[in-house]
PDB file of N, CA and C in Angstrom:
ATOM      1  N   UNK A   1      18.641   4.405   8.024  1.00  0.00           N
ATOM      2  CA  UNK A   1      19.621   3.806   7.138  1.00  0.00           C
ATOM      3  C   UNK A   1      18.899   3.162   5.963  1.00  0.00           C
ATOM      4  N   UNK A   2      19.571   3.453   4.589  1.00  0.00           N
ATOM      5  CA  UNK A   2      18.578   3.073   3.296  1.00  0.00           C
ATOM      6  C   UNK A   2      19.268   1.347   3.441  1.00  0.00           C
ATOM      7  N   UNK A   3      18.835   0.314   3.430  1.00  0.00           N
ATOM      8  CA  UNK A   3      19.017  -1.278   3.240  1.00  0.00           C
ATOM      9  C   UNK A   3      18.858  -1.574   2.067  1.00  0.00           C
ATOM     10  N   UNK A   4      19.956  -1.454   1.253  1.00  0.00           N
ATOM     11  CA  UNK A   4      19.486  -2.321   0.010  1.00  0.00           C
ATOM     12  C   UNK A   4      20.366  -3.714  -0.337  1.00  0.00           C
ATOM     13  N   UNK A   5      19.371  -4.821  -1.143  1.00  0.00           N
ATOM     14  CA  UNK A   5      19.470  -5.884  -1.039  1.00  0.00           C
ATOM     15  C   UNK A   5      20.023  -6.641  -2.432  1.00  0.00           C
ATOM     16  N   UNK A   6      21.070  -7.370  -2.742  1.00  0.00           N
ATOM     17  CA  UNK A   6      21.960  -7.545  -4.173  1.00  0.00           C
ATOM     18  C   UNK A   6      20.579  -8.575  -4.431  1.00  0.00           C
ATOM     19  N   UNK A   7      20.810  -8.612  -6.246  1.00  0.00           N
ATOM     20  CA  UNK A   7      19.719  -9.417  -6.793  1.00  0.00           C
ATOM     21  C   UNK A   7      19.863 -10.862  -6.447  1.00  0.00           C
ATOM     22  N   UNK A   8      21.289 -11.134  -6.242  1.00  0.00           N
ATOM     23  CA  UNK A   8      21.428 -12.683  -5.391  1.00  0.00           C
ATOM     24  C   UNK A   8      20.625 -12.861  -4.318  1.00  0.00           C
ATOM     25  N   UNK A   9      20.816 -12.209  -3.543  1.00  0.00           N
ATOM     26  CA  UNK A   9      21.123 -12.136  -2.093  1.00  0.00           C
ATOM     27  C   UNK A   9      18.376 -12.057  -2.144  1.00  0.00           C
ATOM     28  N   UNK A  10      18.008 -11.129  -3.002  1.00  0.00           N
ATOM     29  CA  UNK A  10      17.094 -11.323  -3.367  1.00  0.00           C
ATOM     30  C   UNK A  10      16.174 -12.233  -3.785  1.00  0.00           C
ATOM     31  N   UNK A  11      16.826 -13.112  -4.409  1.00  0.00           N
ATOM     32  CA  UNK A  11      16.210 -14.230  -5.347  1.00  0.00           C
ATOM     33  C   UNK A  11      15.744 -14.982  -4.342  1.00  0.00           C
ATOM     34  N   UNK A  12      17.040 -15.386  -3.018  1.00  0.00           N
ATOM     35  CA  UNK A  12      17.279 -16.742  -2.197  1.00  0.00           C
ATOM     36  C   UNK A  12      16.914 -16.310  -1.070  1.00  0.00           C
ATOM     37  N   UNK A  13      15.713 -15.173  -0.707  1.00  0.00           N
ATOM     38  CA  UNK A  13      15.043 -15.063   0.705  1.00  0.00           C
ATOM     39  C   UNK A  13      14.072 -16.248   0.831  1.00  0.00           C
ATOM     40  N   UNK A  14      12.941 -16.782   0.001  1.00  0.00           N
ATOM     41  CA  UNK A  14      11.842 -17.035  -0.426  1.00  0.00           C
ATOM     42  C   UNK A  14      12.254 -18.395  -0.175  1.00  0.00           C
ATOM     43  N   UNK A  15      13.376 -19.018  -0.487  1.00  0.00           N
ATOM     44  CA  UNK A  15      13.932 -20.316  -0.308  1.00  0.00           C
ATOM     45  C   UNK A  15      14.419 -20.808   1.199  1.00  0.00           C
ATOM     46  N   UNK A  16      14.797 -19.014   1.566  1.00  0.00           N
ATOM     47  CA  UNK A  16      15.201 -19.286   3.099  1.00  0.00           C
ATOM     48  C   UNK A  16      13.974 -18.709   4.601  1.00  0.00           C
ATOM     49  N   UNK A  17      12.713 -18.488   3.786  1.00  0.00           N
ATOM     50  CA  UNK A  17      11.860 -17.984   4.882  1.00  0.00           C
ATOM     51  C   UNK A  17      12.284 -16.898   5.456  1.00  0.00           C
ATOM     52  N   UNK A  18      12.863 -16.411   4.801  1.00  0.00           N
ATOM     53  CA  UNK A  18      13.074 -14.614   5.209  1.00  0.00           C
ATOM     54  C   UNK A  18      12.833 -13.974   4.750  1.00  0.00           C
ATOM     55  N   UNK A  19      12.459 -12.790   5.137  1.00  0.00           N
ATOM     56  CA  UNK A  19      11.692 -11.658   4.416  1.00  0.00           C
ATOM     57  C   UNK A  19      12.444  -9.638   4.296  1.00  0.00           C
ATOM     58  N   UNK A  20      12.664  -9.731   3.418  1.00  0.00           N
ATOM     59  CA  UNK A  20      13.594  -8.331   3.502  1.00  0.00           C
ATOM     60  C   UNK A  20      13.060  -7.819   4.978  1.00  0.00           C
ATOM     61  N   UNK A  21      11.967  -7.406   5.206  1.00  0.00           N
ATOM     62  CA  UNK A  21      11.921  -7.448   6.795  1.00  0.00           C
ATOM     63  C   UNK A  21      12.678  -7.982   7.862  1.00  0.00           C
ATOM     64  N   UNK A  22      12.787  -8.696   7.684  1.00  0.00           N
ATOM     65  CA  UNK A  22      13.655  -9.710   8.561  1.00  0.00           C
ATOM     66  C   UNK A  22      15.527  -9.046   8.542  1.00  0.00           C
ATOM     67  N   UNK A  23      15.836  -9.087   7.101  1.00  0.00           N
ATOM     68  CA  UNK A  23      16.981  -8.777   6.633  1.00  0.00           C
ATOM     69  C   UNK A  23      17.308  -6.956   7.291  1.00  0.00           C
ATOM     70  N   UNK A  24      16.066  -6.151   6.986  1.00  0.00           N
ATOM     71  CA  UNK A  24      16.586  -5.258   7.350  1.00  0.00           C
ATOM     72  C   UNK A  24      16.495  -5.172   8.780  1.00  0.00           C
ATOM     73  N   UNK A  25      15.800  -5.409   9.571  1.00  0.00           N
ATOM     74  CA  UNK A  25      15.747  -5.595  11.473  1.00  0.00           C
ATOM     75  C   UNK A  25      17.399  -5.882  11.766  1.00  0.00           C
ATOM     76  N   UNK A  26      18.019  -7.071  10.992  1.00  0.00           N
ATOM     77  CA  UNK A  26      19.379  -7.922  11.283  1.00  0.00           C
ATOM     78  C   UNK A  26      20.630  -6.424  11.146  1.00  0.00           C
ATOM     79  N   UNK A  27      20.296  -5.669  10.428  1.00  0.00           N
ATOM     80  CA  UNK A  27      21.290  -5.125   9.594  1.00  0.00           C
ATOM     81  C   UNK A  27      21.011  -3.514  11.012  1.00  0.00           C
ATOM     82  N   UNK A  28      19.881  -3.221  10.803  1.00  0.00           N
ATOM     83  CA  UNK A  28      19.210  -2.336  12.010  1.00  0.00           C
ATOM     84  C   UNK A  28      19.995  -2.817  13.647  1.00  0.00           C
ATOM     85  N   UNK A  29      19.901  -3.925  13.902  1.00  0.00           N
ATOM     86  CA  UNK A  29      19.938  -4.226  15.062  1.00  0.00           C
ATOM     87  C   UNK A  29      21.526  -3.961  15.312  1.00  0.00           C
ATOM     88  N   UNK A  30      22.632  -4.880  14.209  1.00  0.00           N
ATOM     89  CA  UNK A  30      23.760  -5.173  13.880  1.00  0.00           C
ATOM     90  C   UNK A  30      24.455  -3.352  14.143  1.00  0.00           C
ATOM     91  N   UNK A  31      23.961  -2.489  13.373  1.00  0.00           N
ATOM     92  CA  UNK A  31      24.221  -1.346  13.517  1.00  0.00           C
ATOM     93  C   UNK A  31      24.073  -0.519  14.884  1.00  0.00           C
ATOM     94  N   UNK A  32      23.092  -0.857  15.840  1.00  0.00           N
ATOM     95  CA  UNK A  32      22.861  -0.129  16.689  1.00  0.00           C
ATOM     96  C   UNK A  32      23.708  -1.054  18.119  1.00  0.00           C
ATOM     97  N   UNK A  33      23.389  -2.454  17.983  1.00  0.00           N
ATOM     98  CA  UNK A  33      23.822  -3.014  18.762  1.00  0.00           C
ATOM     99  C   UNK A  33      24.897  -3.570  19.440  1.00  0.00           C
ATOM    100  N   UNK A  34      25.080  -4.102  17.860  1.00  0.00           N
ATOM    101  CA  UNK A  34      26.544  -5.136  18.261  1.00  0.00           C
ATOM    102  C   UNK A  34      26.646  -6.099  16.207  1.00  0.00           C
ATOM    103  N   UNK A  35      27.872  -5.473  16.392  1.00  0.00           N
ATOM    104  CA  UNK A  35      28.379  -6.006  14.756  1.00  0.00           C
ATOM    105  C   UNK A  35      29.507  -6.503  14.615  1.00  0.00           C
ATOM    106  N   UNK A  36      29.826  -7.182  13.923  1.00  0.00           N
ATOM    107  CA  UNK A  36      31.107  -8.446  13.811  1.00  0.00           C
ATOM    108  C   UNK A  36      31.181  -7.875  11.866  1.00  0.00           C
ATOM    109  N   UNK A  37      33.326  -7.040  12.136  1.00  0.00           N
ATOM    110  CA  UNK A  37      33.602  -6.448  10.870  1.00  0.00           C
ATOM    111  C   UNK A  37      34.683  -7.344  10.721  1.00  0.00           C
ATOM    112  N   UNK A  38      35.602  -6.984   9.403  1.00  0.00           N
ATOM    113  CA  UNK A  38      36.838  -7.241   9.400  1.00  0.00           C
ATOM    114  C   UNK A  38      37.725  -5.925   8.498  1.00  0.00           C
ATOM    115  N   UNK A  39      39.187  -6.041   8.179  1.00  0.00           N
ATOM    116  CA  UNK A  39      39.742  -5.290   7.796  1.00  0.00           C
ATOM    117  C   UNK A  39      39.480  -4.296   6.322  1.00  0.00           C
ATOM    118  N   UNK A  40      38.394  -5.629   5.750  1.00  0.00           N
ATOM    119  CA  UNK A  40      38.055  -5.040   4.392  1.00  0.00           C
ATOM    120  C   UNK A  40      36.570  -4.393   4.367  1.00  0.00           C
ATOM    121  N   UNK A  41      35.845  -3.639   5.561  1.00  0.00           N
ATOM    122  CA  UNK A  41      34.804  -3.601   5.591  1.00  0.00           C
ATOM    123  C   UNK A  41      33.662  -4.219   5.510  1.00  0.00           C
ATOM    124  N   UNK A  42      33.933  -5.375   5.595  1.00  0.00           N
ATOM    125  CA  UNK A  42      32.453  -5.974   5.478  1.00  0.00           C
ATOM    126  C   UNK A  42      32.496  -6.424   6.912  1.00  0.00           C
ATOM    127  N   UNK A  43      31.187  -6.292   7.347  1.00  0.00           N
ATOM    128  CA  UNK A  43      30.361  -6.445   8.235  1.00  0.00           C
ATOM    129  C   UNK A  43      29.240  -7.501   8.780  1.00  0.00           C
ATOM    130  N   UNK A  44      28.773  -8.511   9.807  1.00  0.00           N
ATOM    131  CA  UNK A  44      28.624  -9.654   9.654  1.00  0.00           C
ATOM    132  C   UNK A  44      27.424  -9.084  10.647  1.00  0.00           C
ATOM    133  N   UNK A  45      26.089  -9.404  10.955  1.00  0.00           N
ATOM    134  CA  UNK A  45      25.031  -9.129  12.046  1.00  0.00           C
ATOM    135  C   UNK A  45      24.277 -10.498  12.119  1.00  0.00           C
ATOM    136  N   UNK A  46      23.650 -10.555  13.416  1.00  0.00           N
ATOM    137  CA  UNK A  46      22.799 -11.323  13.373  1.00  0.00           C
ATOM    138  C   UNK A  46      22.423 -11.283  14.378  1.00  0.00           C
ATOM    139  N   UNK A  47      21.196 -11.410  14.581  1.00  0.00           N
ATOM    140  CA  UNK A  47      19.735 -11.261  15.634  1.00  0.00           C
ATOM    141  C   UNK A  47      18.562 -12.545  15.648  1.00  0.00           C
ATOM    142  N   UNK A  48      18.112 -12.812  16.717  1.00  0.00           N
ATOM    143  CA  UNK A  48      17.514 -13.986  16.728  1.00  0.00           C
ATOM    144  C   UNK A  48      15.649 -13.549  16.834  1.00  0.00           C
ATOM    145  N   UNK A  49      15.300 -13.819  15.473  1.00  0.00           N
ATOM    146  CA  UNK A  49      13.905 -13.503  15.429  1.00  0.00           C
ATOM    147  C   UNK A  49      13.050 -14.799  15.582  1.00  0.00           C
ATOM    148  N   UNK A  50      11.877 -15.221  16.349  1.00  0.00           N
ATOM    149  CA  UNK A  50      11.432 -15.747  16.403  1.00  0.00           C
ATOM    150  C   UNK A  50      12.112 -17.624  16.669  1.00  0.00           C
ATOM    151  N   UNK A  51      11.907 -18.273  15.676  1.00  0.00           N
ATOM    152  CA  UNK A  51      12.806 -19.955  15.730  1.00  0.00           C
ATOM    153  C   UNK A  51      13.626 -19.540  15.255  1.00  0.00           C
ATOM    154  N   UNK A  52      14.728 -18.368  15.018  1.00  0.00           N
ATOM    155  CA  UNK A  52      15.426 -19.079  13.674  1.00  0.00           C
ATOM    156  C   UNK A  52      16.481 -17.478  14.127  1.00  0.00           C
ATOM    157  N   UNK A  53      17.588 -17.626  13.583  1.00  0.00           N
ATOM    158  CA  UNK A  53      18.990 -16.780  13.696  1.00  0.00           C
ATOM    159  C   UNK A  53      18.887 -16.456  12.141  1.00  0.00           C
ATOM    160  N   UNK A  54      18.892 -15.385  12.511  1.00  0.00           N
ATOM    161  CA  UNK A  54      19.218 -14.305  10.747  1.00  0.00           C
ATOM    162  C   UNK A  54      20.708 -13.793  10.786  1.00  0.00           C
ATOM    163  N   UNK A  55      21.301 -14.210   9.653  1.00  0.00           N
ATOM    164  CA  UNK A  55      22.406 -13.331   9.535  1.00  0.00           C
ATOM    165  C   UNK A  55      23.035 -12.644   8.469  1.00  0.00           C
ATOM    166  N   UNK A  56      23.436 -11.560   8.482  1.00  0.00           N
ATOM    167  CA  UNK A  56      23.574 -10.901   6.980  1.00  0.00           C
ATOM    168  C   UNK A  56      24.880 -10.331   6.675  1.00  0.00           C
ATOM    169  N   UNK A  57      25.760 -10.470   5.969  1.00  0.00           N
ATOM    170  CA  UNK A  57      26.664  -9.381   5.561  1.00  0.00           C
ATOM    171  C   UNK A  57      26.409  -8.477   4.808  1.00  0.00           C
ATOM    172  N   UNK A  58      26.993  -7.409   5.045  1.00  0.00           N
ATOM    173  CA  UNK A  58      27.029  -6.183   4.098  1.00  0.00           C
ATOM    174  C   UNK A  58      27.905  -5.220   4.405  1.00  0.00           C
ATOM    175  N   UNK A  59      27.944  -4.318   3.984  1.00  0.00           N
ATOM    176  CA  UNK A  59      29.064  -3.143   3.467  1.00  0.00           C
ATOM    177  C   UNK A  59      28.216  -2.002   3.784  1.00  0.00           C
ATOM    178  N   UNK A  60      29.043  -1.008   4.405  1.00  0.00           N
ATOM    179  CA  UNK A  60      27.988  -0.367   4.387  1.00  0.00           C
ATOM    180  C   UNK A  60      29.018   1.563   4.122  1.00  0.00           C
ATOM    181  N   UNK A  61      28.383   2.326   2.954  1.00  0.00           N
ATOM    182  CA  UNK A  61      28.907   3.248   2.281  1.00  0.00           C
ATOM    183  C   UNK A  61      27.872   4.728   3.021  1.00  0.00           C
ATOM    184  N   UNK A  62      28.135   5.321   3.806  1.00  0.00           N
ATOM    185  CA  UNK A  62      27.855   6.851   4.147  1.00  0.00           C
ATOM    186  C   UNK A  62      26.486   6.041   4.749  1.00  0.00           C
ATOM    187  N   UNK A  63      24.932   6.292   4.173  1.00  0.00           N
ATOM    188  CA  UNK A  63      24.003   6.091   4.999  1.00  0.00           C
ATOM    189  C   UNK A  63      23.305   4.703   4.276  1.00  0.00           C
ATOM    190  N   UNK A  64      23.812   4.265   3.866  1.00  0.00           N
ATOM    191  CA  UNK A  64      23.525   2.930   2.793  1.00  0.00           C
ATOM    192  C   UNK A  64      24.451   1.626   3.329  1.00  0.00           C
ATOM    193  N   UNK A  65      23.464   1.002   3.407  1.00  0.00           N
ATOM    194  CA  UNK A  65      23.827  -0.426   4.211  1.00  0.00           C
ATOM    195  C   UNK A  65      23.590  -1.455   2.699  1.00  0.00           C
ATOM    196  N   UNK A  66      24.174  -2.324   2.168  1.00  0.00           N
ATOM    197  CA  UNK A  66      24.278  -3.303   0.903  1.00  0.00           C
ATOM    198  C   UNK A  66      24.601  -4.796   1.256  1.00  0.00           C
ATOM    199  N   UNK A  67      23.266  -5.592   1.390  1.00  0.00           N
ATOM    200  CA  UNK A  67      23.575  -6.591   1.819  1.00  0.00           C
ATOM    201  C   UNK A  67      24.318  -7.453   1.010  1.00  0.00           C
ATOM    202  N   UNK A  68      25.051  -8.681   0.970  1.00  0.00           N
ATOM    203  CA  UNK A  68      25.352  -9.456  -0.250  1.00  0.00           C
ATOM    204  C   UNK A  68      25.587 -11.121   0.095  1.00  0.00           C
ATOM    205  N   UNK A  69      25.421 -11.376   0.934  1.00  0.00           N
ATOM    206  CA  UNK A  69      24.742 -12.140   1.896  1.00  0.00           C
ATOM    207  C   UNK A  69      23.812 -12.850   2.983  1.00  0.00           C
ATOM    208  N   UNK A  70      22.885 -13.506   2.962  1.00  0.00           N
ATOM    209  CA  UNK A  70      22.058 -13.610   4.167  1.00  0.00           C
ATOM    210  C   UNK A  70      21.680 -15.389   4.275  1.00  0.00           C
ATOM    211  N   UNK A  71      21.498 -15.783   5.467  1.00  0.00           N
ATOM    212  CA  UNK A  71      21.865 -17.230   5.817  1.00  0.00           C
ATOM    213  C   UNK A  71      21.128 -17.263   6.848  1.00  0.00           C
ATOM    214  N   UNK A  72      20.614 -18.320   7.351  1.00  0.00           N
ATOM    215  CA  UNK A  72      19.769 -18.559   8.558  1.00  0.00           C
ATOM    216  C   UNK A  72      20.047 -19.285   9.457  1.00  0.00           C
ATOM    217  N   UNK A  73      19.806 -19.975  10.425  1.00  0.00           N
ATOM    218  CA  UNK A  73      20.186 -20.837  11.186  1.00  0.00           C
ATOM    219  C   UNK A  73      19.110 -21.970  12.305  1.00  0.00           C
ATOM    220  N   UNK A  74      18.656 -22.161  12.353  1.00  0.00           N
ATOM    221  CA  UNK A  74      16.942 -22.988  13.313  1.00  0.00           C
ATOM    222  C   UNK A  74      17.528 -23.434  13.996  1.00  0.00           C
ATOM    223  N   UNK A  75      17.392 -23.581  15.335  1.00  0.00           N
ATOM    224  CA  UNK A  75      17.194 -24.807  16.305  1.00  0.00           C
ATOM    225  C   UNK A  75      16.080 -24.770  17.213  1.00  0.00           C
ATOM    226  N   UNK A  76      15.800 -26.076  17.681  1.00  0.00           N
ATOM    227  CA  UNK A  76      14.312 -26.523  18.151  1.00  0.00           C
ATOM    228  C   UNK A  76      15.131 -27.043  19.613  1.00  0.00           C
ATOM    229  N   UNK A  77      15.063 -26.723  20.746  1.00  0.00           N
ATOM    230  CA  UNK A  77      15.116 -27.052  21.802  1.00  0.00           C
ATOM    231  C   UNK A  77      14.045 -27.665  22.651  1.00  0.00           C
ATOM    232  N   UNK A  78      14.392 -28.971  23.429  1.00  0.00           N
ATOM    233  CA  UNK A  78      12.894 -29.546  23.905  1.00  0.00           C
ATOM    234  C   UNK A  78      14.028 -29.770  25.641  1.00  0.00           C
ATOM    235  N   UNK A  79      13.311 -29.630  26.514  1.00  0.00           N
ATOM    236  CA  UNK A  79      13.323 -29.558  27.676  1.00  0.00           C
ATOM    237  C   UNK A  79      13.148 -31.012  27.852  1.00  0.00           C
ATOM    238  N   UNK A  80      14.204 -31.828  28.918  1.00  0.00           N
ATOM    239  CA  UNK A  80      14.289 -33.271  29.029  1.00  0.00           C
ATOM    240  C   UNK A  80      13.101 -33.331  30.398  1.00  0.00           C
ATOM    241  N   UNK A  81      12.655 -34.000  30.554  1.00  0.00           N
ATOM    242  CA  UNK A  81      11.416 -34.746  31.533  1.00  0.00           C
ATOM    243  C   UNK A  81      11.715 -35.221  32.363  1.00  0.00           C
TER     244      UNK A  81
END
């Protein structure tokens, strides 16, 4: 699947510690795995890499996936004593 990424959605990886890598795995996984749509086609994924929840929307036209969204999420869990 070709992943391509809007110049927004581009600018604000670098701010969010994600890496089109990252973005395309979410969109990869979302497709093969398990994906959250609605009536107007857009499409919602997210996969938990490392600390942190990636999630992306996009649209996706014949073999072209178009992200236009992507957002992150962290949590730090500590085990009580």
């Amino acid at each position: 699947m070709n992943i391509v990424l809007t110049e927004e959605v581009l600018s604000g990886l670098e701010d969010l510690g994600v890496t089109q890598e990252d973005v395309g795995e979410v969109v990869e996984y979302a497709e093969s795995v398990q994906k959250l749509f609605d009536d107007d086609g857009n499409n919602l994924g997210k996969k938990r890499l490392e600390a942190m929840t990636v999630y992306a929307e996009y649209t996706v036209d014949g073999d072209t996936a178009t992200v236009t969204r992507v957002y992150k999420h962290r949590v730090s869990l500590e085990e009580d004593n």
